[in-house]
N, C-alpha and C. Protein backbone atom coordinates (compact mmCIF):
# COMPACT_ATOMS: atom_id res chain seq x y z
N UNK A 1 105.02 95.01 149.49
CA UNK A 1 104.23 93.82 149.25
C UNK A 1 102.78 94.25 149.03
N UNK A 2 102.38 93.99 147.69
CA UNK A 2 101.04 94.08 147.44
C UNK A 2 100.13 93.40 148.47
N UNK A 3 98.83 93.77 148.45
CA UNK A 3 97.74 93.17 149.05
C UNK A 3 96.29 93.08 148.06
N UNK A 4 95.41 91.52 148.50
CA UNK A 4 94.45 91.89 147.45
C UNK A 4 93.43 91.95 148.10
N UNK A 5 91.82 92.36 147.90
CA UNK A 5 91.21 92.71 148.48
C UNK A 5 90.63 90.66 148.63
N UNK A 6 89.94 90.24 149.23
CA UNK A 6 89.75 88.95 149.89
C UNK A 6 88.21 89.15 149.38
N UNK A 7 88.36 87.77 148.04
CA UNK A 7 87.34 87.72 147.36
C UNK A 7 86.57 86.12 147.86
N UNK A 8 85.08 86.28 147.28
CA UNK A 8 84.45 85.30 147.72
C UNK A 8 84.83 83.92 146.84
N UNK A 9 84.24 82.88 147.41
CA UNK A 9 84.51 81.75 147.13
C UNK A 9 84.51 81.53 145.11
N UNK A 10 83.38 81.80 144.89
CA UNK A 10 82.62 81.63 143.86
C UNK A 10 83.96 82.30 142.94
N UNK A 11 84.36 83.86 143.07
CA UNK A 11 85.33 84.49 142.33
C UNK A 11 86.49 83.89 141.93
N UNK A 12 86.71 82.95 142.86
CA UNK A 12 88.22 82.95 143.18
C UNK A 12 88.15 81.39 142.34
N UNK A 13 87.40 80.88 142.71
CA UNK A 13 86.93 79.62 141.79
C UNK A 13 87.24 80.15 139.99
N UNK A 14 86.36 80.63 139.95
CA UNK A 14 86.11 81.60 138.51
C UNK A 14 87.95 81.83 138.12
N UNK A 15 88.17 82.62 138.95
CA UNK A 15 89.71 82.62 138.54
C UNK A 15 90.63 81.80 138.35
N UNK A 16 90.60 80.56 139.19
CA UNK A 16 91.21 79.66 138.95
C UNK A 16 90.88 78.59 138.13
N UNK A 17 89.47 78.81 137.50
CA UNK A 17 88.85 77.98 136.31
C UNK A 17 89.87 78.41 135.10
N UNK A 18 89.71 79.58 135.12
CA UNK A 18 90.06 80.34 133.94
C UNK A 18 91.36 79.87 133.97
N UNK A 19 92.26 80.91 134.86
CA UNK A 19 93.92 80.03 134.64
C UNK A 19 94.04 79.00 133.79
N UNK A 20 93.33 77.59 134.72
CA UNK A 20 93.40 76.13 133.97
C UNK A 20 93.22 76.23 132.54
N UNK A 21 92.29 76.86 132.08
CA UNK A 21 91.72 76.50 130.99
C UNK A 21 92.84 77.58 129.70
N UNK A 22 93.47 78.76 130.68
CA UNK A 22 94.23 79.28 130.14
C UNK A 22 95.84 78.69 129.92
N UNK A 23 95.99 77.79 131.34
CA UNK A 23 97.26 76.51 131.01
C UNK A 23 96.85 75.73 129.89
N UNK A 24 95.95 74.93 129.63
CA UNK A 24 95.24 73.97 128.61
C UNK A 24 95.64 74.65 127.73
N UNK A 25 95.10 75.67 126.92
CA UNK A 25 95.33 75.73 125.85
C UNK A 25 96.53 76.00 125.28
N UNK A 26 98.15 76.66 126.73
CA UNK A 26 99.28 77.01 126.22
C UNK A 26 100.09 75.46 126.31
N UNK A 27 99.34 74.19 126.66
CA UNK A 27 99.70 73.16 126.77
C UNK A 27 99.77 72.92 125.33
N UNK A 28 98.19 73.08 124.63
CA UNK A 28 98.11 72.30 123.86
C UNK A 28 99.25 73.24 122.36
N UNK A 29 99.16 74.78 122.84
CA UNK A 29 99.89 74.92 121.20
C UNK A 29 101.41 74.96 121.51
N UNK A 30 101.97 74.60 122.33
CA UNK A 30 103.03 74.34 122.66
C UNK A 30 103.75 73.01 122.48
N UNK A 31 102.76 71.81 122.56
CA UNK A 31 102.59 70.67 122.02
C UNK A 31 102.82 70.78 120.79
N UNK A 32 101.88 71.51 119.76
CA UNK A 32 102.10 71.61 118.19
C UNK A 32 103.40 71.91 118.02
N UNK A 33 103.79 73.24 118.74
CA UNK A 33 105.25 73.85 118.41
C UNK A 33 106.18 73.02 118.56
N UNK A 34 106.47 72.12 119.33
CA UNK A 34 107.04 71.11 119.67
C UNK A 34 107.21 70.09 118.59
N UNK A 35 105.65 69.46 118.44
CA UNK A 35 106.01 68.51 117.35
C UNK A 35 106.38 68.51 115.66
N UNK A 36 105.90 70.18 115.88
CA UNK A 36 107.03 70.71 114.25
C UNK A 36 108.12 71.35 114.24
N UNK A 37 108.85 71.43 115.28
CA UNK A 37 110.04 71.35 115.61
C UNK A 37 110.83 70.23 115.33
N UNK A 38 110.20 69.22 116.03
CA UNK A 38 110.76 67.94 115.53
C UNK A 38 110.78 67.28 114.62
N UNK A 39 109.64 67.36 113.51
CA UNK A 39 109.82 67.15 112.44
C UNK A 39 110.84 68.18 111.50
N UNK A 40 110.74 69.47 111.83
CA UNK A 40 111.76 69.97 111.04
C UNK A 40 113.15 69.46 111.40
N UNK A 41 113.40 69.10 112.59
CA UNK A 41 114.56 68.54 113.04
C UNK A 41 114.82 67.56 112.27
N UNK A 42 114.69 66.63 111.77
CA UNK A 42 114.83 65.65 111.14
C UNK A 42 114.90 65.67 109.39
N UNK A 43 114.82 66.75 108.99
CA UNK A 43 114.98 67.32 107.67
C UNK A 43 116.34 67.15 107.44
N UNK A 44 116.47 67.48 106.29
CA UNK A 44 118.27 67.70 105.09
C UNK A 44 118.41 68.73 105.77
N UNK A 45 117.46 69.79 105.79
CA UNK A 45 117.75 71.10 106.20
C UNK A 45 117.29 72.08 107.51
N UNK A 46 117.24 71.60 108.39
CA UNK A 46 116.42 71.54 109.57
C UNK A 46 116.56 73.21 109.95
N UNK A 47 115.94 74.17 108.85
CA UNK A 47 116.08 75.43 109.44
C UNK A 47 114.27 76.28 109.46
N UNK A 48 113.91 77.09 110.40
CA UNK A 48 112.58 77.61 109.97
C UNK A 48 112.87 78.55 109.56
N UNK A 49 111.55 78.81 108.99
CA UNK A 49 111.18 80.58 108.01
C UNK A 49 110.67 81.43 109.00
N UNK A 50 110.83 82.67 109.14
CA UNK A 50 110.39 83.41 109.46
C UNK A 50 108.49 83.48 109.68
N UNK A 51 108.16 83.86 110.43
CA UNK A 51 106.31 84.34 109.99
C UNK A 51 106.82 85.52 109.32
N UNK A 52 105.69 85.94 108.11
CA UNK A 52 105.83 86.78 107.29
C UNK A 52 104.89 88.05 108.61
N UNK A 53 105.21 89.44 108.89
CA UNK A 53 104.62 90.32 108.88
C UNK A 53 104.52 89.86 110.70
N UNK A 54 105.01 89.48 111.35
CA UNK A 54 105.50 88.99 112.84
C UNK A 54 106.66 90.44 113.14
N UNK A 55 106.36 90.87 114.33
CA UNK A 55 107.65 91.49 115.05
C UNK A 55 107.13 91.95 116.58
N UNK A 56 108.26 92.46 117.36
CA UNK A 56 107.94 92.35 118.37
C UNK A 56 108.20 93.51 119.05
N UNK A 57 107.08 94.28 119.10
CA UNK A 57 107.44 96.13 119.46
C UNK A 57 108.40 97.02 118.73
N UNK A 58 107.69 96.38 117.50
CA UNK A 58 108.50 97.25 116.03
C UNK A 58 110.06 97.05 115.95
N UNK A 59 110.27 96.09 116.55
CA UNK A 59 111.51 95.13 116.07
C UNK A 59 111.03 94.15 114.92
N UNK A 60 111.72 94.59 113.87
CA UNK A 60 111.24 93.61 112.59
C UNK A 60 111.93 92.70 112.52
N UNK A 61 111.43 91.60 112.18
CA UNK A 61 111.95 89.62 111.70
C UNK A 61 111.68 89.45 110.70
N UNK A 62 112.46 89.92 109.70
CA UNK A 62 112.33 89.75 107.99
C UNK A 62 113.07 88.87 107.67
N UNK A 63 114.62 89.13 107.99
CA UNK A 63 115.17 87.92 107.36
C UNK A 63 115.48 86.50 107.21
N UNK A 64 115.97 85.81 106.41
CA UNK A 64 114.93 84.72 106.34
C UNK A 64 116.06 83.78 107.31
N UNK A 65 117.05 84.15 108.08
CA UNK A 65 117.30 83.25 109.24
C UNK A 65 116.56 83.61 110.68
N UNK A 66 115.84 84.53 110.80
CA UNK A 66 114.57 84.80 111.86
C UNK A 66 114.10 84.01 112.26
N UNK A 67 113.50 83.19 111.99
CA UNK A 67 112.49 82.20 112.29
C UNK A 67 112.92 81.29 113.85
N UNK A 68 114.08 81.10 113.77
CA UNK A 68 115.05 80.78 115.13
C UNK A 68 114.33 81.94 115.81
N UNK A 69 114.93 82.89 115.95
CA UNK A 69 115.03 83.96 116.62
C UNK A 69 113.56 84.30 117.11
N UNK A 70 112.37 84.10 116.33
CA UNK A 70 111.20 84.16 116.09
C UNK A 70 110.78 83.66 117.33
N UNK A 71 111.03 82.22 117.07
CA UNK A 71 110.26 81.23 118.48
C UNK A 71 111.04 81.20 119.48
N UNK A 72 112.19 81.88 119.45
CA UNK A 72 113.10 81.56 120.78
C UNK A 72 112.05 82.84 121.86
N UNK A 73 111.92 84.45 121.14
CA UNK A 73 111.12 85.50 121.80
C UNK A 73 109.79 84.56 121.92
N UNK A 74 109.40 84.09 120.95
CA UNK A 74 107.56 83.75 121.54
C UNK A 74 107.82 82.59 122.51
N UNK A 75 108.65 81.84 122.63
CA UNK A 75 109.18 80.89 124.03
C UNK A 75 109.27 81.84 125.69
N UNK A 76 109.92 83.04 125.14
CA UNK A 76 110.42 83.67 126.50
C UNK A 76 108.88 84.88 126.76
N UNK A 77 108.47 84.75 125.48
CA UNK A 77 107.25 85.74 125.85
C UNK A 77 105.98 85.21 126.54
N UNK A 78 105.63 83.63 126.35
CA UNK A 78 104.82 82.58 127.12
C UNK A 78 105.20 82.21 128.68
N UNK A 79 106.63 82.17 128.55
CA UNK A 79 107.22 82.01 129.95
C UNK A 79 106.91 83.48 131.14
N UNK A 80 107.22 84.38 130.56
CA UNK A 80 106.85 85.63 130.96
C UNK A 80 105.99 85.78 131.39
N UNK A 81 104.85 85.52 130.94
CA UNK A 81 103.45 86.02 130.87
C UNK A 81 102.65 85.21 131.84
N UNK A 82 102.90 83.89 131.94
CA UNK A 82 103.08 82.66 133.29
C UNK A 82 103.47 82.94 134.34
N UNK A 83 104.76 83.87 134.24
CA UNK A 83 105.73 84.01 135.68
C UNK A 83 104.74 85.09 136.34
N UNK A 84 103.96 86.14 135.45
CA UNK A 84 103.45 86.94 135.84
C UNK A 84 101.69 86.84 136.31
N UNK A 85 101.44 85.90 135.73
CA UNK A 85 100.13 85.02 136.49
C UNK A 85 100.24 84.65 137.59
N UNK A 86 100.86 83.97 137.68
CA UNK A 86 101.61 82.81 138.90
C UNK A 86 101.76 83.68 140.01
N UNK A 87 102.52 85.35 139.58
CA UNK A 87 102.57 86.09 140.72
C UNK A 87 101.24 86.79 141.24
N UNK A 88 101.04 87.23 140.50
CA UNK A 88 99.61 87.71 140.76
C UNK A 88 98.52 86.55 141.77
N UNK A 89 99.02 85.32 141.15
CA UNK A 89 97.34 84.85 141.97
C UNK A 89 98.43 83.84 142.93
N UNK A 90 99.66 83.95 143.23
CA UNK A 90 100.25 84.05 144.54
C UNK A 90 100.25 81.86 144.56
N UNK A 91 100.61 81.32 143.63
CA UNK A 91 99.97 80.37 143.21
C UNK A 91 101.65 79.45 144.06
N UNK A 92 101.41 78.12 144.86
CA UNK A 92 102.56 77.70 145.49
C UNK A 92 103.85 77.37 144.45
N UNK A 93 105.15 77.19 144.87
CA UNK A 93 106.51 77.09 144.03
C UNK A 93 106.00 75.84 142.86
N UNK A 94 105.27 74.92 144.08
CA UNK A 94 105.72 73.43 142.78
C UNK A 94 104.53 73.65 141.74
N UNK A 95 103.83 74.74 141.63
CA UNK A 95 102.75 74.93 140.75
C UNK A 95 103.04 76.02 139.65
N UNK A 96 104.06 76.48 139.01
CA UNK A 96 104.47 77.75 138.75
C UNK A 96 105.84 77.15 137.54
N UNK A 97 105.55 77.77 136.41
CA UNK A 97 106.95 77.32 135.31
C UNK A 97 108.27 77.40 136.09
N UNK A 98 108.68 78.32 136.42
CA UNK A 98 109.92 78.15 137.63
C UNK A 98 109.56 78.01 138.70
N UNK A 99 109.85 76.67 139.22
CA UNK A 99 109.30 75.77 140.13
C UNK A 99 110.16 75.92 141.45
N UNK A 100 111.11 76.89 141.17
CA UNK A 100 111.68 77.81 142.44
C UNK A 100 111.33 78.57 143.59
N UNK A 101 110.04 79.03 142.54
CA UNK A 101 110.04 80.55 143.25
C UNK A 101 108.27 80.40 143.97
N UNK A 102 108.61 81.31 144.57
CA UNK A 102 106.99 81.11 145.53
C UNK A 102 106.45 82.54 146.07
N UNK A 103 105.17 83.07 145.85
CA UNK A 103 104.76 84.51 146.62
C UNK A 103 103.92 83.78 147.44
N UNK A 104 104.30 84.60 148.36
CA UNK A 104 103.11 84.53 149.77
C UNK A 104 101.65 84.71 149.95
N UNK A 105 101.85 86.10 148.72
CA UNK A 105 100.52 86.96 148.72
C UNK A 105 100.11 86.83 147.37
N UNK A 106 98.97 86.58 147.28
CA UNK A 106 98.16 87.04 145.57
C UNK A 106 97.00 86.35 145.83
N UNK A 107 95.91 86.49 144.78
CA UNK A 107 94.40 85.89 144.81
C UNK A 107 94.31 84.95 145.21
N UNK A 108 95.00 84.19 145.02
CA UNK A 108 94.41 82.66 145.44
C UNK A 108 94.90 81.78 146.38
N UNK A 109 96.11 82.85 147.01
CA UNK A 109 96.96 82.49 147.85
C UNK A 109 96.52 82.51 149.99
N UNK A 110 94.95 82.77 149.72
CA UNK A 110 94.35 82.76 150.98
C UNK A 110 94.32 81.32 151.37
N UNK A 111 94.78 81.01 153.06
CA UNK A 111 94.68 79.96 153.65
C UNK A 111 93.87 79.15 153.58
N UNK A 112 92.48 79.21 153.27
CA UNK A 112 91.72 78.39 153.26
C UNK A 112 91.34 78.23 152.15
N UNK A 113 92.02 78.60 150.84
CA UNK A 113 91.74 78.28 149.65
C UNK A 113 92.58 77.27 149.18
N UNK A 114 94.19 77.67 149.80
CA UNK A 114 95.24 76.84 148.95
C UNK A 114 95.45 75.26 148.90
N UNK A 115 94.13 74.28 149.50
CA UNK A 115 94.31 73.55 149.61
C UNK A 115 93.41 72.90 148.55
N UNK A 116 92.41 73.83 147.87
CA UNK A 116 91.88 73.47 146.56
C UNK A 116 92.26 73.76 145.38
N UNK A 117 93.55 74.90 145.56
CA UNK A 117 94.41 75.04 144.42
C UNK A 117 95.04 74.04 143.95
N UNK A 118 95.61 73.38 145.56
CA UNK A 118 96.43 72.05 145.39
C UNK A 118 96.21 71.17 144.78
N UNK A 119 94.77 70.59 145.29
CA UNK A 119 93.74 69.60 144.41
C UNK A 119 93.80 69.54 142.88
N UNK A 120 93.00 70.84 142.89
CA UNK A 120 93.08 71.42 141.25
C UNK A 120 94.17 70.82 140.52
N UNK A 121 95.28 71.50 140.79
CA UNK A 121 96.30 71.25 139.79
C UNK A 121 97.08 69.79 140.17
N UNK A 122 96.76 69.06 141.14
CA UNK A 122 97.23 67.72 141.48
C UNK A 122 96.20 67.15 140.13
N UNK A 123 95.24 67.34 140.26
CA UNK A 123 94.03 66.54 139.19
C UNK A 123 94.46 66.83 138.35
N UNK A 124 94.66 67.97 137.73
CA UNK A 124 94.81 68.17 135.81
C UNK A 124 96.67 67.43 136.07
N UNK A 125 96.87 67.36 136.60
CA UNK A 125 98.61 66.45 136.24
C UNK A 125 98.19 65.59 136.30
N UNK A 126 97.27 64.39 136.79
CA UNK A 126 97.29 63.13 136.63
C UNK A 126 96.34 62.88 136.07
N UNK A 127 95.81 63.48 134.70
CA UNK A 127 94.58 63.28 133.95
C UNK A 127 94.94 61.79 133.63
N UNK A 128 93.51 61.13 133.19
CA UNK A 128 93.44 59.63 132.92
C UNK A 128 94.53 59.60 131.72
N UNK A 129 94.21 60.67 130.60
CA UNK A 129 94.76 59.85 129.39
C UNK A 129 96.09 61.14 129.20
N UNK A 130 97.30 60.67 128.67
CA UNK A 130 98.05 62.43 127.87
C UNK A 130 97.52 63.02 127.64
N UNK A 131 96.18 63.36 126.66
CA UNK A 131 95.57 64.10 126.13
C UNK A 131 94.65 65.14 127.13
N UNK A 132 93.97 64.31 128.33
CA UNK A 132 93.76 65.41 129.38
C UNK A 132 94.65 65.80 130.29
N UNK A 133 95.71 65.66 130.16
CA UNK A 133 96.98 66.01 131.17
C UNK A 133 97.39 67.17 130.40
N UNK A 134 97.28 68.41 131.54
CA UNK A 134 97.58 69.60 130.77
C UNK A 134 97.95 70.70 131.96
N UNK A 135 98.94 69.76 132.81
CA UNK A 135 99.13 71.19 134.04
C UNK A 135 100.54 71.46 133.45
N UNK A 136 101.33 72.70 135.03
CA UNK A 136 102.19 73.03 134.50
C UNK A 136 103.18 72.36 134.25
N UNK A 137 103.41 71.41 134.59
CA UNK A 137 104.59 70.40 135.00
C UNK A 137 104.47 70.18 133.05
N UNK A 138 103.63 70.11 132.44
CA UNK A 138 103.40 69.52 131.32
C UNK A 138 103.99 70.95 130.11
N UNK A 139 103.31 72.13 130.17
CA UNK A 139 104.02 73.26 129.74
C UNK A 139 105.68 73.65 130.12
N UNK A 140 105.67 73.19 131.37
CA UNK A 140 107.24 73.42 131.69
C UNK A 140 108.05 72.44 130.48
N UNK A 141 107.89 71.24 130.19
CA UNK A 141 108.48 70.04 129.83
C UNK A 141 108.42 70.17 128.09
N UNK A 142 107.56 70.98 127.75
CA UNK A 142 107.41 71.27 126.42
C UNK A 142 107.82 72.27 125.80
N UNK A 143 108.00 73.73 127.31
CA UNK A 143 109.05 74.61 126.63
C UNK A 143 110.35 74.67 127.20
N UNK A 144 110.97 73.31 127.57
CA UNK A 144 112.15 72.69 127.73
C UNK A 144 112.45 71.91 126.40
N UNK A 145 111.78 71.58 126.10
CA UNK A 145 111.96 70.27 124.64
C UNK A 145 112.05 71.46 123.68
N UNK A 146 111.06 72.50 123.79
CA UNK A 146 111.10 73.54 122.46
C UNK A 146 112.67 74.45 122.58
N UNK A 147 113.10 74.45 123.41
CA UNK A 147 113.75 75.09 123.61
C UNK A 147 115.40 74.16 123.35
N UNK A 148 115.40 73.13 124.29
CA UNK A 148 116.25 71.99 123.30
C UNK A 148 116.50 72.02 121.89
N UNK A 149 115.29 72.02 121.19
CA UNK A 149 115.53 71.28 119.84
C UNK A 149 115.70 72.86 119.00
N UNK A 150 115.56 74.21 119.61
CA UNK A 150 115.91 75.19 118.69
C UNK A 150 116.70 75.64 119.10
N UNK A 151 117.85 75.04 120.43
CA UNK A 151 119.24 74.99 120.69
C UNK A 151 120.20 73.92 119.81
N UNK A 152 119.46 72.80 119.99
CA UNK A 152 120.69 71.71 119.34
C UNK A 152 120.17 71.05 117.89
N UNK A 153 119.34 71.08 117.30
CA UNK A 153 118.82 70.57 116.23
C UNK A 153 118.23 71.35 114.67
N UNK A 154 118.18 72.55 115.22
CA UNK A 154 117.50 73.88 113.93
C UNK A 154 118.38 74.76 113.82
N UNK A 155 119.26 74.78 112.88
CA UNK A 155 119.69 76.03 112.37
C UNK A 155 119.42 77.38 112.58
N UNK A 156 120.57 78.36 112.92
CA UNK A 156 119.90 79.88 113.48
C UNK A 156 119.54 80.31 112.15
């Protein structure tokens, strides 16, 4: 079990600014991905193209039924990259894309902090309007829908 060195108030703030603002924005292009998903869903031909000149550790996506395959990796590569935040700053179960799992230990996971983590992310879930609602509960739900509709609706 890792240990982190026990940073001051101000830092840890800083860190958990950032996160947010780093959830926000995988809210918001996940949202896009989502809603052109669904419009392609609804096509004669509901299949995507490939990105031209896209691959993923010199695994090439040329051909032109890729494009499935494309966003299914950049789905599991966002999820990833979350699971591995989440561990690091030791962040509680119901705050975390898999809403399972929970570390004890990480940055932000000191006793007398976790009760402004709580806050934090209680506030950005109940923003006034959709448009400022951008916690995880909201990324979870969008790469559930993305993931839906390039299971049952888009052509591989």
């Amino acid at each position: 079990m890792q240990t982190y060195p026990k940073l001051d108030s101000a830092s840890l703030l800083l860190i958990l600014t950032s996160y947010i603002n780093l959830l926000r924005l995988y809210v918001v292009l996940c949202s896009h991905i989502q809603d052109f998903l669904k419009e392609i869903s609804d096509n004669d031909d509901p299949s995507l193209c490939p990105l031209p000149g896209l691959s993923f550790c010199s695994f090439p996506l040329r051909k032109p039924q890729s494009g499935n395959l494309q966003t299914t990796i950049l789905i599991q590569i966002i999820t990833s990259l979350f699971e591995r935040i989440e561990r690091l700053l030791g962040l509680p179960g119901e705050f975390r894309i898999n809403s399972g799992e929970s570390a004890p230990n990480g940055l932000l996971s000191d006793e007398e902090f976790v009760d402004i983590v709580r806050l934090v992310f209680r506030t950005q879930e109940s923003g006034q309007s959709e448009s400022r609602r951008g916690g995880v509960k909201a990324l979870r739900r969008h790469l559930e829908e993305i993931k839906q509709l390039l299971k049952n609706s888009i052509a591989l």
